[in-house]
N, C-alpha and C. Protein backbone atom coordinates (compact mmCIF):
# COMPACT_ATOMS: atom_id res chain seq x y z
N UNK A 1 0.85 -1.18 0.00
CA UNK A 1 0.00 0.00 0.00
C UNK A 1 0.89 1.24 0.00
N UNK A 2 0.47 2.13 -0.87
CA UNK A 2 1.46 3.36 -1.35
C UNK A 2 0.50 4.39 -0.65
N UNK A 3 1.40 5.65 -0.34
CA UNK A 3 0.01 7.11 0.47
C UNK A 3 -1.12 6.77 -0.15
N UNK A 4 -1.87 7.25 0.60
CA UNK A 4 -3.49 7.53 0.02
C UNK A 4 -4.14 8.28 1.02
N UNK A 5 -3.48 9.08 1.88
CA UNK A 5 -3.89 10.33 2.35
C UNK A 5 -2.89 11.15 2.65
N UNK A 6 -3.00 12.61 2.72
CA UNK A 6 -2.34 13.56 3.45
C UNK A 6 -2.62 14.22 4.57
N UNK A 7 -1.83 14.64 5.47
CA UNK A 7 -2.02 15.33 7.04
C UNK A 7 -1.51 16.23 6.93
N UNK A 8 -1.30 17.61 7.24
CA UNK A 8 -0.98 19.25 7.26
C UNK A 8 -0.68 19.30 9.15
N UNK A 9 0.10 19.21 9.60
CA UNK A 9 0.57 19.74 11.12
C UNK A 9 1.69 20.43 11.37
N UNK A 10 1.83 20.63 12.24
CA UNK A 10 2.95 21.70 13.18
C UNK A 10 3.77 21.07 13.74
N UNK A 11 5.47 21.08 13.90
CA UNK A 11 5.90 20.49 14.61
C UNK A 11 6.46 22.08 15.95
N UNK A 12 6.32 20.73 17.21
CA UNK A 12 6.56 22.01 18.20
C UNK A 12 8.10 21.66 18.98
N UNK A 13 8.86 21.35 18.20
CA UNK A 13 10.18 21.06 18.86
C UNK A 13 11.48 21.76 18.08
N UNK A 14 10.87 22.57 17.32
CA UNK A 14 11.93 23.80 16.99
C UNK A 14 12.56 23.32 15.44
N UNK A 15 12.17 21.81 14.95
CA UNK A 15 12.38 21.23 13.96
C UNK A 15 12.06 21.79 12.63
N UNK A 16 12.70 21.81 11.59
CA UNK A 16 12.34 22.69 10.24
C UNK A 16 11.41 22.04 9.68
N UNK A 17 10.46 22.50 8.43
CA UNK A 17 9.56 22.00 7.68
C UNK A 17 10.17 20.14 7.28
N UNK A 18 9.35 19.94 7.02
CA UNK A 18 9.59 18.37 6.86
C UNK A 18 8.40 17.41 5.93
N UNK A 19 8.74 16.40 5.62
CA UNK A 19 7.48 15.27 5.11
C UNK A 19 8.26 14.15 5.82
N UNK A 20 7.43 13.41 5.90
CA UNK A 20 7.68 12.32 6.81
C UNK A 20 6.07 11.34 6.39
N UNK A 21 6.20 10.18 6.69
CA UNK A 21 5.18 9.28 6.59
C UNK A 21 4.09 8.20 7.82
N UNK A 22 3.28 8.17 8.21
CA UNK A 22 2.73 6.90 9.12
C UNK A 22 1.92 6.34 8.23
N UNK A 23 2.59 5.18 8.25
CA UNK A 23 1.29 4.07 7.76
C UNK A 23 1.33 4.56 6.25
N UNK A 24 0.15 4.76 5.80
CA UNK A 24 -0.35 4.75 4.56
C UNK A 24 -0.68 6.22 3.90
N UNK A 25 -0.52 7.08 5.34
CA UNK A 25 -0.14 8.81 5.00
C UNK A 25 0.63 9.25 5.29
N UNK A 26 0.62 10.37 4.30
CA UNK A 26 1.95 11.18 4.05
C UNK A 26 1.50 12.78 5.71
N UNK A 27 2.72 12.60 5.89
CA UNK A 27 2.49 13.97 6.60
C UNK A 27 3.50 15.61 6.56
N UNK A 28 2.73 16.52 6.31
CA UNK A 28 2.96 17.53 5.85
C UNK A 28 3.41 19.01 7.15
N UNK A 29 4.41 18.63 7.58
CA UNK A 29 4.61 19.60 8.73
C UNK A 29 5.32 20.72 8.79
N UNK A 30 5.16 21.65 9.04
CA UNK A 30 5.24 22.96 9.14
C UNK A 30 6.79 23.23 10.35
N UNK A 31 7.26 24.56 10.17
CA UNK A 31 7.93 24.47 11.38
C UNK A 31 7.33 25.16 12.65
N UNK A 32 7.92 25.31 13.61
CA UNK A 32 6.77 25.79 14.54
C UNK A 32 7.16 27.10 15.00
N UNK A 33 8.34 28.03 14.09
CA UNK A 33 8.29 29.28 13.78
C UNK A 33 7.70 29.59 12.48
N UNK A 34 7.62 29.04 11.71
CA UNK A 34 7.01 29.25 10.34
C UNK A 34 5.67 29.43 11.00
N UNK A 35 4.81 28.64 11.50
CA UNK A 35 3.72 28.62 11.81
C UNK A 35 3.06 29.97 13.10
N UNK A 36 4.54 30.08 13.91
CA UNK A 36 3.99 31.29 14.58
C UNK A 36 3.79 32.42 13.70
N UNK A 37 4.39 32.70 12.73
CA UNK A 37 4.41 33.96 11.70
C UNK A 37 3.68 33.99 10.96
N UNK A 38 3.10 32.87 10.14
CA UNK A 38 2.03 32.64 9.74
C UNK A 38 3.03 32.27 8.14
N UNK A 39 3.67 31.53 8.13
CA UNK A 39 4.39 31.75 6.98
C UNK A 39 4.47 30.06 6.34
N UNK A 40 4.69 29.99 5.09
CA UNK A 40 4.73 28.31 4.97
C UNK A 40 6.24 27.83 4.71
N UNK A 41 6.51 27.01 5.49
CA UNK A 41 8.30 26.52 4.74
C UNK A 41 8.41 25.71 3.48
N UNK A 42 7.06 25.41 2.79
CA UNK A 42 7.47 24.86 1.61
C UNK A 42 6.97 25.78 0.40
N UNK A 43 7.73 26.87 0.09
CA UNK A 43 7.46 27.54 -0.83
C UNK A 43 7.93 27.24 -2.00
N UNK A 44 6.95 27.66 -3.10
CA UNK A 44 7.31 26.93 -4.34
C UNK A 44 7.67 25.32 -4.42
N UNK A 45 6.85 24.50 -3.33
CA UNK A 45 7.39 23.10 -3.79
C UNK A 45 6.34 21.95 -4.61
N UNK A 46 5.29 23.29 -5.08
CA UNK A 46 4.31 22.77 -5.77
C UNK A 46 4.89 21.44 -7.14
N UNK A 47 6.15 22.26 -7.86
CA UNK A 47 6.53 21.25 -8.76
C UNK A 47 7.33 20.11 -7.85
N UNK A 48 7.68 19.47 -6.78
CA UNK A 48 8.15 18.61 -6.90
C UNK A 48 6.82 17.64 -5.70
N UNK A 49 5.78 18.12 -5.88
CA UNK A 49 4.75 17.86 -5.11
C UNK A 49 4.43 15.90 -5.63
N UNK A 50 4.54 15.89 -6.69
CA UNK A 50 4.56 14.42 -6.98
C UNK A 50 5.60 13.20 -6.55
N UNK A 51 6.84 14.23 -6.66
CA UNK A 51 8.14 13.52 -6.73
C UNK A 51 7.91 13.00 -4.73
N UNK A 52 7.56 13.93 -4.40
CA UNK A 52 7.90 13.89 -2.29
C UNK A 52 6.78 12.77 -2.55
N UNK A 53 4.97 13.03 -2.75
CA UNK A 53 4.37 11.56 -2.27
C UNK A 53 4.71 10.18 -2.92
N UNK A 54 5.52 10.42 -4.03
CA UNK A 54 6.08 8.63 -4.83
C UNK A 54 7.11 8.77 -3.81
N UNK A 55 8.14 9.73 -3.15
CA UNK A 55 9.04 9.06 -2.63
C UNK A 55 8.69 8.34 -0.88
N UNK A 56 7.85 9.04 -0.52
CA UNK A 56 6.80 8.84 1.24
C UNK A 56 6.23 7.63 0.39
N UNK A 57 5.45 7.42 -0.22
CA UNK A 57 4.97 6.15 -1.07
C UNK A 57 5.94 4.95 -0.76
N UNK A 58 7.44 5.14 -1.12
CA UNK A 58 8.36 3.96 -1.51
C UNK A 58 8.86 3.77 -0.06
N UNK A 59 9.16 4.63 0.93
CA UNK A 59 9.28 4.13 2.24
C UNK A 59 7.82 3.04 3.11
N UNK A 60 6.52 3.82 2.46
CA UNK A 60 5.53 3.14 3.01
C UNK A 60 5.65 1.56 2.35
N UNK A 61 5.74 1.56 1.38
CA UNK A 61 5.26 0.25 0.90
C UNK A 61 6.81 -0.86 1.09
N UNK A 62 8.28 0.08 1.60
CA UNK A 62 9.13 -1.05 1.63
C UNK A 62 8.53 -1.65 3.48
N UNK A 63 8.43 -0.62 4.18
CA UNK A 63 8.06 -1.01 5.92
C UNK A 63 7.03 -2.01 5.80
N UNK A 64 5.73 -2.15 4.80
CA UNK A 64 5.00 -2.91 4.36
C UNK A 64 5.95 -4.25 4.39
N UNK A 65 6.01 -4.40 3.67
CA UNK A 65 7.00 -5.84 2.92
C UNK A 65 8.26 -6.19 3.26
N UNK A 66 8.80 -5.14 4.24
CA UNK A 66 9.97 -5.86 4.61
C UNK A 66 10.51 -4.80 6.17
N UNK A 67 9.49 -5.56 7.16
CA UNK A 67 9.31 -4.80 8.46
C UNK A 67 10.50 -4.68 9.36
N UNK A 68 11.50 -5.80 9.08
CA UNK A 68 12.73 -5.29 9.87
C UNK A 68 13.90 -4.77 8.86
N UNK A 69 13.32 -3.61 7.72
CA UNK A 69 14.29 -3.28 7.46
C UNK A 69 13.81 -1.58 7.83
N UNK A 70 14.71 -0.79 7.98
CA UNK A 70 15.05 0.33 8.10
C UNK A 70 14.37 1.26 6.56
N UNK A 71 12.95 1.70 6.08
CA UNK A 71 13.18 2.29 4.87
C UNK A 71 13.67 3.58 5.09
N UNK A 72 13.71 3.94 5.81
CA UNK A 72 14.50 5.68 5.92
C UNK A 72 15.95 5.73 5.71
N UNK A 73 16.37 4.75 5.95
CA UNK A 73 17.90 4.34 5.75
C UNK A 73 18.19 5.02 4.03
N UNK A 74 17.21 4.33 2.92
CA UNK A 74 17.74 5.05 1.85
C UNK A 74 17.78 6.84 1.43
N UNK A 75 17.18 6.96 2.80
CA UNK A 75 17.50 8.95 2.33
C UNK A 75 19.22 8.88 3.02
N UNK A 76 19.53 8.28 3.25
CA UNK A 76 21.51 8.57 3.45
C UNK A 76 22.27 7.86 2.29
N UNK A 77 21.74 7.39 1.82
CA UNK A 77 22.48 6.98 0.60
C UNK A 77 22.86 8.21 -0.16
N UNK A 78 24.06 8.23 -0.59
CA UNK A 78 24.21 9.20 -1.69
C UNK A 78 25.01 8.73 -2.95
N UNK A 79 24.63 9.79 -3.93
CA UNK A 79 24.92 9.40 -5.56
C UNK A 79 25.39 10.43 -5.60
N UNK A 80 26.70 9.89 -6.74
CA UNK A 80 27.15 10.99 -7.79
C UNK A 80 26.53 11.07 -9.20
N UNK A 81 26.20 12.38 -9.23
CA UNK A 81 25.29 12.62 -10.61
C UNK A 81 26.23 13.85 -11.35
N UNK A 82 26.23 13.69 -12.54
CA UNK A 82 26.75 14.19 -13.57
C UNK A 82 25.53 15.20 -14.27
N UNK A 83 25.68 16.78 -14.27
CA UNK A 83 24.81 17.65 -14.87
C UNK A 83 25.65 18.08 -15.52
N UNK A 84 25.96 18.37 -16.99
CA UNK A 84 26.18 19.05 -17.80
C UNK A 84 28.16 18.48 -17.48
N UNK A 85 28.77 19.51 -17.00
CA UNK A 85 30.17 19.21 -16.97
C UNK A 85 30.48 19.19 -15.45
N UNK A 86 29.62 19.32 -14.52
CA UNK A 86 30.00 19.40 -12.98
C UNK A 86 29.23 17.99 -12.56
N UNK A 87 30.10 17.86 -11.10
CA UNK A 87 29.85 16.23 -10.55
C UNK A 87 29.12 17.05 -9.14
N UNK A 88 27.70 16.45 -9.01
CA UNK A 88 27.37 16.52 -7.80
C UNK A 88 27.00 15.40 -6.56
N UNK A 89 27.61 15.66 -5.10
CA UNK A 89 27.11 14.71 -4.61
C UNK A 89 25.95 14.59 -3.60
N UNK A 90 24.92 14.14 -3.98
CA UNK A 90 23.43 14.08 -3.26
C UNK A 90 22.73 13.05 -2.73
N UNK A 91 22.36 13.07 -2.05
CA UNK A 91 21.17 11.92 -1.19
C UNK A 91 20.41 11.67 -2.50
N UNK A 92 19.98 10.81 -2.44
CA UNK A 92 19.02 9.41 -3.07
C UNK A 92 17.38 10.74 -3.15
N UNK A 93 17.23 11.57 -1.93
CA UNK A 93 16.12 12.05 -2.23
C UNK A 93 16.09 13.54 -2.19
N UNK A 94 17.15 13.65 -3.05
CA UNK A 94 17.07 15.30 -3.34
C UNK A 94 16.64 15.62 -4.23
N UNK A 95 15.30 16.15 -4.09
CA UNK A 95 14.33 16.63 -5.28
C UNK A 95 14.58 17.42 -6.25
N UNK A 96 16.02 18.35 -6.45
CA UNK A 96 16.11 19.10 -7.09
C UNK A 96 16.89 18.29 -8.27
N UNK A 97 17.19 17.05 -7.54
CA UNK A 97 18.56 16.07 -9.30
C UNK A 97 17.27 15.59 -9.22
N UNK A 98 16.27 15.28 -8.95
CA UNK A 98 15.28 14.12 -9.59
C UNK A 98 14.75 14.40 -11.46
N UNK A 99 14.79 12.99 -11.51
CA UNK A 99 14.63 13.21 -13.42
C UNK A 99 13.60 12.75 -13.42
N UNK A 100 12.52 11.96 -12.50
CA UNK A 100 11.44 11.73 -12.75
C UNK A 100 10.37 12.08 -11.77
N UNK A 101 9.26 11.27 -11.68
CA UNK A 101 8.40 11.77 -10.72
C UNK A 101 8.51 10.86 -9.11
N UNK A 102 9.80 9.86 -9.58
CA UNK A 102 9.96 8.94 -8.20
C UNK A 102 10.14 9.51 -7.03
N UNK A 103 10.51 10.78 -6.54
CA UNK A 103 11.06 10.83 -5.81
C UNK A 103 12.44 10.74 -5.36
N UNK A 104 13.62 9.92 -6.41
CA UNK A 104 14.69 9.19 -6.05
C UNK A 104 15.38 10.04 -7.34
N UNK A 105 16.69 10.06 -6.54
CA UNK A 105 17.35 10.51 -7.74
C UNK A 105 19.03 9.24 -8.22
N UNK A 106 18.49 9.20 -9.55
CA UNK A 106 19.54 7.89 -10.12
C UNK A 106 20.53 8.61 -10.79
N UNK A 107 21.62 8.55 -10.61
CA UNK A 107 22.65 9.24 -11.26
C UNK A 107 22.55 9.36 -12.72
N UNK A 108 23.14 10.25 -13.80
CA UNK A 108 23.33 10.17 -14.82
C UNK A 108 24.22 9.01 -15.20
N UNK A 109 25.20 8.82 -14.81
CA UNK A 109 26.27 8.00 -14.76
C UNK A 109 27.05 7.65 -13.36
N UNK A 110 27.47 6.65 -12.97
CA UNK A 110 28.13 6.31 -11.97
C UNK A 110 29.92 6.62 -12.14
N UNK A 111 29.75 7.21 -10.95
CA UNK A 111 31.59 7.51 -11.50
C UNK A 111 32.58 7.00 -9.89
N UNK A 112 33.16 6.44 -10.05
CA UNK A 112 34.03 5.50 -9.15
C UNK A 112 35.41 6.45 -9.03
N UNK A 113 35.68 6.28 -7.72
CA UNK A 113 37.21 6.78 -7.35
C UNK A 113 37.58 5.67 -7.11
């Protein structure tokens, strides 16, 4: 089972905007100065709005199917990705290298030291 709902809350422990997942929803939290000001911390993240619930999706459905493994573990993974002539190195879920709507970002090419 992949999201099939969303939650909008506040976190009150000084923590920055965030997504995070329970169960079968995605949750959408605010920081809890953003929220005293009245301000939102995810500005402009309308375009990668697909990419965050396929990637909350792929943690839900690995905890599904494979309960003693760790799915949060793959946001520390990191890749080297190749844009144009520069090498960058990024977590697995940095929305800004993503090439599709997964959530995940797959290198252009793998490059080995």
């Amino acid at each position: 089972m992949c999201i099939d709902d969303v939650v909008f809350a506040c976190a009150i422990d000084g923590s920055p905007p965030y997504f995070t997942y329970e169960g079968s929803t995605m949750l959408i939290i605010n920081s809890e100065t953003h929220a005293k000001h009245g301000i939102s911390g995810f500005k402009d993240i309308e375009r990668y709005i697909d990419a965050i619930v396929s990637h909350e999706s792929i943690h839900a459905v690995i905890k599904r199917i494979e309960p003693s493994v760790d799915p949060d573990a793959i946001d520390d993974l990191e890749v080297i990705v190749v844009r144009g002539r520069m090498k960058f190195q990024v977590t697995l879920n940095n929305m800004a290298f993503a090439v599709d709507s997964s959530g995940l970002v797959l290198p252009d090419q793998w490059v080995n030291y």
